[in-house]
PDB file of N, CA and C in Angstrom:
ATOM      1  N   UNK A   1       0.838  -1.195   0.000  1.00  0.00           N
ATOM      2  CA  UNK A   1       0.000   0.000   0.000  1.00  0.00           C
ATOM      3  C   UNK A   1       0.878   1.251   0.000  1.00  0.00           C
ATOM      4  N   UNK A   2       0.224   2.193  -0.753  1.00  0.00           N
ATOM      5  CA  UNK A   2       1.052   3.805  -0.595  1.00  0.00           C
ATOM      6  C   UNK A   2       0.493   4.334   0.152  1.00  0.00           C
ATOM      7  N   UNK A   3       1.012   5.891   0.779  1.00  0.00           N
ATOM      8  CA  UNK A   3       0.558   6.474   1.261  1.00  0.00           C
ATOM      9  C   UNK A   3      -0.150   7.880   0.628  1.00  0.00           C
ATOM     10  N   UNK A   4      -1.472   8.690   0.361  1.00  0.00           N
ATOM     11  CA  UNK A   4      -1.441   9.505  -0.461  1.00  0.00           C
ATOM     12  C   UNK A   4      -0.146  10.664   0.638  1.00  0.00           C
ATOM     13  N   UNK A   5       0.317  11.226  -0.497  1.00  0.00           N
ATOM     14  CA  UNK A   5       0.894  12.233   0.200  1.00  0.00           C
ATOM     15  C   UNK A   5       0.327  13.315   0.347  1.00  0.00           C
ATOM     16  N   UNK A   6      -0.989  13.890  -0.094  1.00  0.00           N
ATOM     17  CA  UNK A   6      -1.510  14.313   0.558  1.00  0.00           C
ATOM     18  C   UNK A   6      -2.634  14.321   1.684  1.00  0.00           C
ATOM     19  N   UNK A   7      -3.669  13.525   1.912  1.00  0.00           N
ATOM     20  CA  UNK A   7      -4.180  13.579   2.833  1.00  0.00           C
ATOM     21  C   UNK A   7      -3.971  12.188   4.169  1.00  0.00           C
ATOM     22  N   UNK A   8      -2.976  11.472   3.527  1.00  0.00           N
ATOM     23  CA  UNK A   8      -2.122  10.346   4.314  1.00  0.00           C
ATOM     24  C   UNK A   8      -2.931   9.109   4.084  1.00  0.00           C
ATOM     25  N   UNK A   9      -3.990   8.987   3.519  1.00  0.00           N
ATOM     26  CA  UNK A   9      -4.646   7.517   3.244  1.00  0.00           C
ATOM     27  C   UNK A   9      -3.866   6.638   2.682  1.00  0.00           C
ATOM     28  N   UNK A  10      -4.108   5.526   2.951  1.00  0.00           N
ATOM     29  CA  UNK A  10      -3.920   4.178   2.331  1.00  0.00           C
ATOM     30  C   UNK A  10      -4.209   4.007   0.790  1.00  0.00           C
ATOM     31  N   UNK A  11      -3.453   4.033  -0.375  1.00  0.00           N
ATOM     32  CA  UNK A  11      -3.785   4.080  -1.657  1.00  0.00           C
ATOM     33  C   UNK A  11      -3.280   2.112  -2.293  1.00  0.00           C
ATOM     34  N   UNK A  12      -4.270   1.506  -2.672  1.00  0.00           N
ATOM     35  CA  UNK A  12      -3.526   0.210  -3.112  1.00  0.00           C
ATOM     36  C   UNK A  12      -3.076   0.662  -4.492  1.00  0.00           C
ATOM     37  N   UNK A  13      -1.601   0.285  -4.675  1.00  0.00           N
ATOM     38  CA  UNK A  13      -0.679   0.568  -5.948  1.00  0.00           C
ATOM     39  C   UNK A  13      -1.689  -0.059  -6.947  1.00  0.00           C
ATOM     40  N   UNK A  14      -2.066  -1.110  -7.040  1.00  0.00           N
ATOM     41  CA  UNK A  14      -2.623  -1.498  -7.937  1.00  0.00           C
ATOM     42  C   UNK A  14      -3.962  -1.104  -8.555  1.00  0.00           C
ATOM     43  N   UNK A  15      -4.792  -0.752  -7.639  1.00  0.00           N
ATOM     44  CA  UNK A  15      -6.143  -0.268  -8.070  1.00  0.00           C
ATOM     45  C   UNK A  15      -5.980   1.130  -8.050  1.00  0.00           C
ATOM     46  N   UNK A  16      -5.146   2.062  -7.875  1.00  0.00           N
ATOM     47  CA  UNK A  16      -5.117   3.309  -8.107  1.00  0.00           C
ATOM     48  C   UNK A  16      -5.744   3.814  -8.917  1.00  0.00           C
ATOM     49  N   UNK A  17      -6.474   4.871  -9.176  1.00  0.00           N
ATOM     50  CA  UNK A  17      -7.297   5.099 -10.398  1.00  0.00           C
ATOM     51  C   UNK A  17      -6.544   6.596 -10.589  1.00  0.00           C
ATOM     52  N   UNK A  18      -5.523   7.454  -9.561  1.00  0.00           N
ATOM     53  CA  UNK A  18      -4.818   8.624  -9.725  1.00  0.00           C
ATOM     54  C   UNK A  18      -3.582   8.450  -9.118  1.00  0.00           C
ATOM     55  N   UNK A  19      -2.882   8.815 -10.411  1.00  0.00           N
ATOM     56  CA  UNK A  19      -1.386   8.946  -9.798  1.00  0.00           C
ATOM     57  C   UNK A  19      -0.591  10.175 -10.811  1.00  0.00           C
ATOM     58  N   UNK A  20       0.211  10.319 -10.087  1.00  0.00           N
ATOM     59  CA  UNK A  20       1.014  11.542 -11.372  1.00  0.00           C
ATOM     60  C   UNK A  20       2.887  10.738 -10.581  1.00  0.00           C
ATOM     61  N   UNK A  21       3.505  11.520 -11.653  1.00  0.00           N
ATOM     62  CA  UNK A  21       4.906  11.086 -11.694  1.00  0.00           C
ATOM     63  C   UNK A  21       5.842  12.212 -11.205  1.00  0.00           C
ATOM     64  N   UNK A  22       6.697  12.553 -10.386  1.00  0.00           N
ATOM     65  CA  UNK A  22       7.575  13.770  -9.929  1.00  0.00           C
ATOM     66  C   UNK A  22       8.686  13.219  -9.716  1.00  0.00           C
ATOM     67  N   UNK A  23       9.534  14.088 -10.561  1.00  0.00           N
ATOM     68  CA  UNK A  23      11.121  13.280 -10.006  1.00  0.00           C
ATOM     69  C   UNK A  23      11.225  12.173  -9.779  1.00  0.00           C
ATOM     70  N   UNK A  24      10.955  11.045 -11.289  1.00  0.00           N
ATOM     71  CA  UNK A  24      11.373   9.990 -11.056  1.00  0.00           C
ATOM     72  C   UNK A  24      10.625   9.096 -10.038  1.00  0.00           C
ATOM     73  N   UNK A  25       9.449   9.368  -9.290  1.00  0.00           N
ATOM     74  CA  UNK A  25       8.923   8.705  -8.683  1.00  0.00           C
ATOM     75  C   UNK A  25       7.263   9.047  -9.010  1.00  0.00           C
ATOM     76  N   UNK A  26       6.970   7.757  -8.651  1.00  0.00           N
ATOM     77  CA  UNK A  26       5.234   7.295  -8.386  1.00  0.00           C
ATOM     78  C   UNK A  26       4.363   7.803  -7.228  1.00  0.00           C
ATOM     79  N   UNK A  27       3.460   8.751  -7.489  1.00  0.00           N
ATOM     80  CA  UNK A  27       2.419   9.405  -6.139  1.00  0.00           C
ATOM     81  C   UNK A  27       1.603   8.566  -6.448  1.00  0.00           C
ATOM     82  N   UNK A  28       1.068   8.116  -5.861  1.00  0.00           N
ATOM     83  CA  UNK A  28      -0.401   7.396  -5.539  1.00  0.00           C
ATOM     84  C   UNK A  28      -1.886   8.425  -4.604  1.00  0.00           C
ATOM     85  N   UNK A  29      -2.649   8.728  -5.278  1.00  0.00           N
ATOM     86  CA  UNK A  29      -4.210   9.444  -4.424  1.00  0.00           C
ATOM     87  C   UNK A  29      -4.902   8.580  -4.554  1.00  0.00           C
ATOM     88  N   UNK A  30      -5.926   8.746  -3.742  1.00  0.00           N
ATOM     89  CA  UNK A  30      -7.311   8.579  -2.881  1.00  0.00           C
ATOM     90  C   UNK A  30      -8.487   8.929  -3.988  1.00  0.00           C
ATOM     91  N   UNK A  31      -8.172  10.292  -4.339  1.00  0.00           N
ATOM     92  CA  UNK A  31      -9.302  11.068  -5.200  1.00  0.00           C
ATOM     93  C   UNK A  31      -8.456  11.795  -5.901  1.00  0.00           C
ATOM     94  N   UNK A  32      -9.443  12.749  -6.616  1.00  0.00           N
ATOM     95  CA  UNK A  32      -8.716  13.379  -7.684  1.00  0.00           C
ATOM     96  C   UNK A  32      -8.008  14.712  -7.182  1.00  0.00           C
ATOM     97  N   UNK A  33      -9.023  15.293  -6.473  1.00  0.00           N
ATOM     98  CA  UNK A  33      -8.684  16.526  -5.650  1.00  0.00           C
ATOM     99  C   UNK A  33      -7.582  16.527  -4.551  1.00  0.00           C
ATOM    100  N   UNK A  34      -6.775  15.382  -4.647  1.00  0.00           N
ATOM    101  CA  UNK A  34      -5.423  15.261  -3.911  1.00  0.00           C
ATOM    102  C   UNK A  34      -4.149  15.121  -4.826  1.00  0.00           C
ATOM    103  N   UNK A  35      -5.157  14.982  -5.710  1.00  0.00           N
ATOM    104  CA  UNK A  35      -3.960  14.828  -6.956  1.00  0.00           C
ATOM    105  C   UNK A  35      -3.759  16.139  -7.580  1.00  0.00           C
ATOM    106  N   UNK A  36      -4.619  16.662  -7.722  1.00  0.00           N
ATOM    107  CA  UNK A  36      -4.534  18.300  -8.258  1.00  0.00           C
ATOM    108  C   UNK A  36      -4.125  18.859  -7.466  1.00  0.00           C
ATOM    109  N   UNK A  37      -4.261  18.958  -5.817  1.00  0.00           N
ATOM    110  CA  UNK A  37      -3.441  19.695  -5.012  1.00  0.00           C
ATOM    111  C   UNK A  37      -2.004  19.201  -4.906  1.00  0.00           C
ATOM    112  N   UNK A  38      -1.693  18.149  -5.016  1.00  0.00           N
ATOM    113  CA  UNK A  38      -0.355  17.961  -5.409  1.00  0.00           C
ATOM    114  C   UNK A  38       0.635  18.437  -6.401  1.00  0.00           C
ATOM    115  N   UNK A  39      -0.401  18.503  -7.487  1.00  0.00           N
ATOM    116  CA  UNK A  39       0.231  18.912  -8.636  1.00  0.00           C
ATOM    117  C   UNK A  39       0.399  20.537  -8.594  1.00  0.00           C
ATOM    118  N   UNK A  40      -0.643  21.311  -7.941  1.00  0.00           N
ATOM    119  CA  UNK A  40      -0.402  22.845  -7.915  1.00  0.00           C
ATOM    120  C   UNK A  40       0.826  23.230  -6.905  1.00  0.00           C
ATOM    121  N   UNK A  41       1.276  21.952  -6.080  1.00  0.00           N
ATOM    122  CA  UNK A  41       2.439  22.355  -5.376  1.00  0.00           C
ATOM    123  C   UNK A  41       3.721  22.004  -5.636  1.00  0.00           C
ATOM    124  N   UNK A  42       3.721  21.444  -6.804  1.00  0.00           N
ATOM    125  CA  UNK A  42       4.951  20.868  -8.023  1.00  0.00           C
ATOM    126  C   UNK A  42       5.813  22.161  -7.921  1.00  0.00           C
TER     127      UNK A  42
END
């Protein structure tokens, strides 16, 4: 399991339905709206 980095949930790598890529590494979210706040803090 990942952790989202933003709101700290439990994300399973595999069923992820949002992820984005930064420096070579894999984010894993929850929802989408953790993923966009991630990305506006790129």
């Amino acid at each position: 399991m990942a952790i989202d980095p933003v709101c700290g949930m439990e994300v399973d790598e595999e069923e992820a339905e949002f992820t984005t890529e930064y420096k070579g590494k894999t984010y894993y979210f929850c929802n989408p709206g953790c993923k966009t706040l991630f990305e506006g803090d790129e």
